[in-house]
C-alpha atoms as a PDB file:
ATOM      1  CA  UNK A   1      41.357  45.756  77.751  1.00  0.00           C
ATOM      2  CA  UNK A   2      41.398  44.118  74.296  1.00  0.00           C
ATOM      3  CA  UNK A   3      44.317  43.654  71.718  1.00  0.00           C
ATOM      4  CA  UNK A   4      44.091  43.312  68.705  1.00  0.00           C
ATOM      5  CA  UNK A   5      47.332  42.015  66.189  1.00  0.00           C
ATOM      6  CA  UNK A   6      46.808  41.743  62.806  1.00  0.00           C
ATOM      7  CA  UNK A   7      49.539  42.079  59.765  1.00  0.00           C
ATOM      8  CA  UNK A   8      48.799  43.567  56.410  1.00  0.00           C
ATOM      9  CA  UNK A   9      49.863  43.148  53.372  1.00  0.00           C
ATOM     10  CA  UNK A  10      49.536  44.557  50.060  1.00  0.00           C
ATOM     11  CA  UNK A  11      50.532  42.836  46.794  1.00  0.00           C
ATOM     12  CA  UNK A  12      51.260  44.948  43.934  1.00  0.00           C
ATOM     13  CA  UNK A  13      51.932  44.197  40.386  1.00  0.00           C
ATOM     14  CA  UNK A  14      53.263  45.531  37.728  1.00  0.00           C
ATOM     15  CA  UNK A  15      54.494  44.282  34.211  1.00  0.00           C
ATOM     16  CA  UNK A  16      55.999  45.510  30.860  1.00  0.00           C
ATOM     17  CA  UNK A  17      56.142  43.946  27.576  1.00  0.00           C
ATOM     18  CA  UNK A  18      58.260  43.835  24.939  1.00  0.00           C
ATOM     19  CA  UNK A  19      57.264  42.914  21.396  1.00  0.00           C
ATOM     20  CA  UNK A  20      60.167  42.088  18.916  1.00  0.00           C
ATOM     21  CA  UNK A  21      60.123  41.253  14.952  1.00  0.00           C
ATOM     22  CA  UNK A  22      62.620  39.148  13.682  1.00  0.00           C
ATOM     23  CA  UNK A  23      64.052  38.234  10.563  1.00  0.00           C
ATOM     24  CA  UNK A  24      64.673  33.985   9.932  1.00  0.00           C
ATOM     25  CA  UNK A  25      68.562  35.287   9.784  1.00  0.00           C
ATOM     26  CA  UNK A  26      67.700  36.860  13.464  1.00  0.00           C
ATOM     27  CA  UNK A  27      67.946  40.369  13.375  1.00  0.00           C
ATOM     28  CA  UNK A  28      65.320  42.698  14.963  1.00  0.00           C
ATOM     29  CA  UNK A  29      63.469  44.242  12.495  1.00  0.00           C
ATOM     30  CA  UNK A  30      61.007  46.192  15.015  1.00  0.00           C
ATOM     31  CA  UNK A  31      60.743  46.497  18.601  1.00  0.00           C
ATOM     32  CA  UNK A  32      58.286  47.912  20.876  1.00  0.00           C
ATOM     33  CA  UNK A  33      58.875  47.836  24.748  1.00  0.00           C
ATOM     34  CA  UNK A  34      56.038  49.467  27.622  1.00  0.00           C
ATOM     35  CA  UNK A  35      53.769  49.404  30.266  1.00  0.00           C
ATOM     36  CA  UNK A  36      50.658  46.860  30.619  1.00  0.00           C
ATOM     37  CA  UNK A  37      47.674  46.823  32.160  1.00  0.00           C
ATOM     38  CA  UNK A  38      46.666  44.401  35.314  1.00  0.00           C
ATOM     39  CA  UNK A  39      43.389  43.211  34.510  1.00  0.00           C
ATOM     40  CA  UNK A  40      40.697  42.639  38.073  1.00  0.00           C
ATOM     41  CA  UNK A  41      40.612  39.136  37.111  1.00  0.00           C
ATOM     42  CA  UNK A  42      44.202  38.704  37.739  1.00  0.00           C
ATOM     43  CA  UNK A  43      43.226  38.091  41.340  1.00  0.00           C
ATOM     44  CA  UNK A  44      41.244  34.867  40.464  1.00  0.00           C
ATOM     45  CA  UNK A  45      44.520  33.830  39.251  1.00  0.00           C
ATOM     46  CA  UNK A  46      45.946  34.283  42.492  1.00  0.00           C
ATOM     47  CA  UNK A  47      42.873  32.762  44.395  1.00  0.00           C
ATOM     48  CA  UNK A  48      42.919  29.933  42.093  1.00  0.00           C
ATOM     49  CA  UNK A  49      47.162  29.293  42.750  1.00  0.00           C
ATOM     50  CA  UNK A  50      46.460  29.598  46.560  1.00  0.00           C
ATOM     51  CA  UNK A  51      43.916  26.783  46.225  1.00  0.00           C
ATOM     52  CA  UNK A  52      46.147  24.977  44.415  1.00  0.00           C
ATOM     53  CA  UNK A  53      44.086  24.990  41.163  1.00  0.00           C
ATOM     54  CA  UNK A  54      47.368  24.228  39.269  1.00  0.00           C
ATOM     55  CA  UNK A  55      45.518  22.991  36.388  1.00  0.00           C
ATOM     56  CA  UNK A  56      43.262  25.952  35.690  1.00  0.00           C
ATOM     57  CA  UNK A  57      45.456  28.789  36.872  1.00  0.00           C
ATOM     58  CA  UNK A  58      49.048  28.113  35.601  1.00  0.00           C
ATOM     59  CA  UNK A  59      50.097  31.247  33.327  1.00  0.00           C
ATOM     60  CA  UNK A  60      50.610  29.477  29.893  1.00  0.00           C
ATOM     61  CA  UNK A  61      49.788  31.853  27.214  1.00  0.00           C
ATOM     62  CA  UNK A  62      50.772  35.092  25.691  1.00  0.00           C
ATOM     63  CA  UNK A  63      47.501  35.500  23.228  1.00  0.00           C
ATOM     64  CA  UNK A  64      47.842  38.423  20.128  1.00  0.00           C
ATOM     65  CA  UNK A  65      44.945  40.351  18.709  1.00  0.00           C
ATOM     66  CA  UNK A  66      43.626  42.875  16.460  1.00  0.00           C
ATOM     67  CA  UNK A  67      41.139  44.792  19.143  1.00  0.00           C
ATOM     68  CA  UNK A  68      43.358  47.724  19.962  1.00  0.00           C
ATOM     69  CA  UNK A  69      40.540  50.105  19.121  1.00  0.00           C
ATOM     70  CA  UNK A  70      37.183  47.925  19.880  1.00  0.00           C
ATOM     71  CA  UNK A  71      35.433  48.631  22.568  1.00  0.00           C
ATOM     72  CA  UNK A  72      34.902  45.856  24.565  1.00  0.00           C
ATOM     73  CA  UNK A  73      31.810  46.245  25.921  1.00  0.00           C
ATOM     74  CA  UNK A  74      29.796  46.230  22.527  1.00  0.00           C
ATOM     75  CA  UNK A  75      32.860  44.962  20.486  1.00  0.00           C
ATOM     76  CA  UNK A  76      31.954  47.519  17.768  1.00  0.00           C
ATOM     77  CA  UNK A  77      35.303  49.851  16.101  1.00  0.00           C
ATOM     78  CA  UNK A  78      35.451  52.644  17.987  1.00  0.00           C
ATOM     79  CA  UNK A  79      37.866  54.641  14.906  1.00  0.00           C
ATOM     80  CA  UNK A  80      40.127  55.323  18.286  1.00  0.00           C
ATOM     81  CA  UNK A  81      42.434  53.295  20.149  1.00  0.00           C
ATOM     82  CA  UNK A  82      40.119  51.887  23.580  1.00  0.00           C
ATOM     83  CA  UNK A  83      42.260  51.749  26.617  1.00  0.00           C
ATOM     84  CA  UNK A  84      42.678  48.612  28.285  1.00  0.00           C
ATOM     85  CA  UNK A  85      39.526  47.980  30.893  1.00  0.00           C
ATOM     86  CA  UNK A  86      40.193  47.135  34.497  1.00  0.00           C
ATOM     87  CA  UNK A  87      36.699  44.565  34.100  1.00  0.00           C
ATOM     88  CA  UNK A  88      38.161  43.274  31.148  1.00  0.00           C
ATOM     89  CA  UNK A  89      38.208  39.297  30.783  1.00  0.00           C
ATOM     90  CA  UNK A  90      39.341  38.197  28.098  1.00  0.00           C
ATOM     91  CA  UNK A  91      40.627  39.541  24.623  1.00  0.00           C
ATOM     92  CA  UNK A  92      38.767  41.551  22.289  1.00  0.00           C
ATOM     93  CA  UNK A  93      39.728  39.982  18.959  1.00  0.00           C
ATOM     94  CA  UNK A  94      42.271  37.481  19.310  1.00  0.00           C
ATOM     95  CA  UNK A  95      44.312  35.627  16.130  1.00  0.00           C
ATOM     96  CA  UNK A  96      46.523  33.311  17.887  1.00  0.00           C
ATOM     97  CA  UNK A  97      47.347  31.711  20.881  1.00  0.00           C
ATOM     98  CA  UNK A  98      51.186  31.050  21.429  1.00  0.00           C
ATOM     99  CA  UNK A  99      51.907  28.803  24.030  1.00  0.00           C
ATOM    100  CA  UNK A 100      54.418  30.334  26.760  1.00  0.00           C
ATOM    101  CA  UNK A 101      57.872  28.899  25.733  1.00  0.00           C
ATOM    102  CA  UNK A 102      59.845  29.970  28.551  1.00  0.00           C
ATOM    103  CA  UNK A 103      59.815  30.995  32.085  1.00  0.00           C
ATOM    104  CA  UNK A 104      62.812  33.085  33.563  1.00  0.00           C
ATOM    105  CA  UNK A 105      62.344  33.746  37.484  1.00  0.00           C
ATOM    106  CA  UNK A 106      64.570  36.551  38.567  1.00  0.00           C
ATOM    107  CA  UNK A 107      64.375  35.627  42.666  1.00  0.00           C
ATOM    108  CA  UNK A 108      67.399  38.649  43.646  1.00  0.00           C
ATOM    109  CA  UNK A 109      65.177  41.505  41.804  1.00  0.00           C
ATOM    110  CA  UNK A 110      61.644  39.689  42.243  1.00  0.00           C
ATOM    111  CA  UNK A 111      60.466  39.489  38.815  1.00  0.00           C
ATOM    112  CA  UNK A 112      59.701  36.741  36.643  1.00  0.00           C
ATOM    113  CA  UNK A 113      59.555  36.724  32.338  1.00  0.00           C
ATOM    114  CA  UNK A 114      57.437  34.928  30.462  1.00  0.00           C
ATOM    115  CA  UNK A 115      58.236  34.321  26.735  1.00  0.00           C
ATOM    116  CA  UNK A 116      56.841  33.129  23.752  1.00  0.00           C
ATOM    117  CA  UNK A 117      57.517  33.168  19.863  1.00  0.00           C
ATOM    118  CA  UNK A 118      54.782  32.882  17.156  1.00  0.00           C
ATOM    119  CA  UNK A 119      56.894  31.330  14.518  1.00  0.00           C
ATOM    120  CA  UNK A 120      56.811  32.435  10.656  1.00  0.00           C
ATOM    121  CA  UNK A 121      53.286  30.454  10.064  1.00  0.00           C
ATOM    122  CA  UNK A 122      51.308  31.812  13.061  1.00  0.00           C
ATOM    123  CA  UNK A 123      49.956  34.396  14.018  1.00  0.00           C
ATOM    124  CA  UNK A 124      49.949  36.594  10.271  1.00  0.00           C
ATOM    125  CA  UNK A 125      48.335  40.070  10.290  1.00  0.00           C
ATOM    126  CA  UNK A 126      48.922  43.167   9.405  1.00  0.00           C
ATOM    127  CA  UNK A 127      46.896  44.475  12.250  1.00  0.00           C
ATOM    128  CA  UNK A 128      48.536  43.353  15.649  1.00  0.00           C
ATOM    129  CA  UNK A 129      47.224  46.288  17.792  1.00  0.00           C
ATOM    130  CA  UNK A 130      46.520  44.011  21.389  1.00  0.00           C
ATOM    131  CA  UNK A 131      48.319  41.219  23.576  1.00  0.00           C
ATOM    132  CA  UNK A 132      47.105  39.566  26.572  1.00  0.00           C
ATOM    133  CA  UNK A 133      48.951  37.239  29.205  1.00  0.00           C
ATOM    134  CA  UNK A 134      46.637  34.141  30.166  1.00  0.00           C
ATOM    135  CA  UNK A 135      46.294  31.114  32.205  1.00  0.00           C
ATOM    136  CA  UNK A 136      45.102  27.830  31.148  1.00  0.00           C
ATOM    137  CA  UNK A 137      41.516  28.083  31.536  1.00  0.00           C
ATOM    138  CA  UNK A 138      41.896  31.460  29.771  1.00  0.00           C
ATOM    139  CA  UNK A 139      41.651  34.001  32.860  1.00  0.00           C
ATOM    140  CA  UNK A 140      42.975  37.369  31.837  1.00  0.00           C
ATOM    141  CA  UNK A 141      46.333  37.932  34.449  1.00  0.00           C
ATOM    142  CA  UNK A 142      47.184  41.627  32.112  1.00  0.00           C
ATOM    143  CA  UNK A 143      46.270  43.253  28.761  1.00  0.00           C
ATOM    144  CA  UNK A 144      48.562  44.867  26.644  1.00  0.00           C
ATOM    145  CA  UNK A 145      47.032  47.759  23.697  1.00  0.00           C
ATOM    146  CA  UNK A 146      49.736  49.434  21.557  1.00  0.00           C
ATOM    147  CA  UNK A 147      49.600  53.284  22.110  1.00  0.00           C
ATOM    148  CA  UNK A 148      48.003  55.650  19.661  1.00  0.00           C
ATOM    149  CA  UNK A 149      49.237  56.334  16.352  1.00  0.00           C
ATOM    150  CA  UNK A 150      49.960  60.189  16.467  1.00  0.00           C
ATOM    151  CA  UNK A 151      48.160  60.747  13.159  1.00  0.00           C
ATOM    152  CA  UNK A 152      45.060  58.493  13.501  1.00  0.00           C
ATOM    153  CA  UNK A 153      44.090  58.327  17.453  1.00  0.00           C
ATOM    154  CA  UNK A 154      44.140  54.362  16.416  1.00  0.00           C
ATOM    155  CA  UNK A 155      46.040  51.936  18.115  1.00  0.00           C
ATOM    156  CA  UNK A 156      49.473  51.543  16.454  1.00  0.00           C
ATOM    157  CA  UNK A 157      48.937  48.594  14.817  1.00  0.00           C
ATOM    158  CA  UNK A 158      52.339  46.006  13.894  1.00  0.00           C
ATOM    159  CA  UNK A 159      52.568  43.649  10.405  1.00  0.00           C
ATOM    160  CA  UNK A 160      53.620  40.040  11.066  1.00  0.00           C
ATOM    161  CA  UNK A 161      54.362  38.238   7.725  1.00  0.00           C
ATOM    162  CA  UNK A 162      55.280  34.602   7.172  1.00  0.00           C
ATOM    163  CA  UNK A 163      58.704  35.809   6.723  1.00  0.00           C
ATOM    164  CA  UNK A 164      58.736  37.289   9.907  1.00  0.00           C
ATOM    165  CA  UNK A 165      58.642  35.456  13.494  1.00  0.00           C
ATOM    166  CA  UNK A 166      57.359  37.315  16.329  1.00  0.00           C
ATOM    167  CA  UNK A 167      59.118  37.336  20.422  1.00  0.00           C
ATOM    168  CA  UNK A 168      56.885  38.680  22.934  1.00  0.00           C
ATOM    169  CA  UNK A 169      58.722  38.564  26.855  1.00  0.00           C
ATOM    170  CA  UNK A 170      56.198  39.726  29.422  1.00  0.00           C
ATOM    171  CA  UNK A 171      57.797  40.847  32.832  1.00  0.00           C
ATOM    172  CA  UNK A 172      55.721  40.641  35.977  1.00  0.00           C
ATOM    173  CA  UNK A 173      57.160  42.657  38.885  1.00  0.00           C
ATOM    174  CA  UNK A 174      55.601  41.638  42.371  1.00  0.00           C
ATOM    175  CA  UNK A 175      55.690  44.008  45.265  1.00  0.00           C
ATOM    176  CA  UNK A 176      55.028  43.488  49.152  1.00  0.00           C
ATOM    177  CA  UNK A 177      53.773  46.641  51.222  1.00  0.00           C
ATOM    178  CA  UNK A 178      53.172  45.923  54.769  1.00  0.00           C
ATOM    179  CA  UNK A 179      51.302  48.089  57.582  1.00  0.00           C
END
């Protein structure tokens, strides 16, 4: 007779993001707050952190585009908002790269919140339509497009002026299933 033990586990994850527009007195001018999308190559990530690849893997940036309706396999305007892709690597059109400013680690509900603010000089367009969440070396860990304008099947797409800054917190929530 032969036994065989073995544990599994499952990691899920799941993540929101919340976009904010702020005056230079403060106050919110526009807010958007939703769902994003775990990209497949958020498990290199992972692969990488197990092997230690500290360097390469570390989550450091919270990158903003204008790609919300290209499709990324030809990059061509698709006159429609383009779902996020599951294959998808790396942004579509990115403007600017803002470097993650702070890290909140929730350890009693099992999140962490990664933040970053494009201050009144970066990041100007009145297009923003796609956000992504990357590590150092660039590896998409989730991708962000803002939902469809009702009107023009587009993605919604957000001003940012240099009298405006820009606050984008991205929550990862990790969950363990075992069988």
């Amino acid at each position: 007779m032969n036994l065989n033990l073995q544990d599994k586990m499952c990691l899920s994850l799941a993540g929101e993001v919340t976009m904010e527009f702020t005056s230079q007195s403060g106050d919110v001018i526009q807010r958007l707050h939703m769902s994003n999308h775990i990209s497949d190559s958020a498990i290199d990530i992972l692969l990488g952190l197990l092997a230690r690849d500290i360097d390469d893997k570390i989550v450091s940036t919270i990158s903003v585009g204008t790609g919300g309706d290209l499709n990324p396999a030809t990059g061509l305007d698709t006159g429609a908002r383009f779902a996020p892709q599951d294959d998808e690597v790396q942004m579509r059109q990115a403007i600017f790269d803002a470097p993650i400013a702070h890290v909140e680690t929730d350890s009693i509900n099992k999140r962490i919140t990664y933040t970053a603010v494009l201050k009144t000089e970066n990041g100007n367009s009145d297009s923003i339509n796609e956000l992504g969440l990357l590590s150092e070396d660039g590896t998409m860990l989730s991708h962000f497009i803002t939902p469809a304008d009702p009107v023009s099947g587009r993605a919604t797409k957000y001003e940012k002026t240099n009298l405006l800054y820009m606050v984008v917190r991205w929550r990862l929530i990790p969950a363990i299933r075992r069988s």
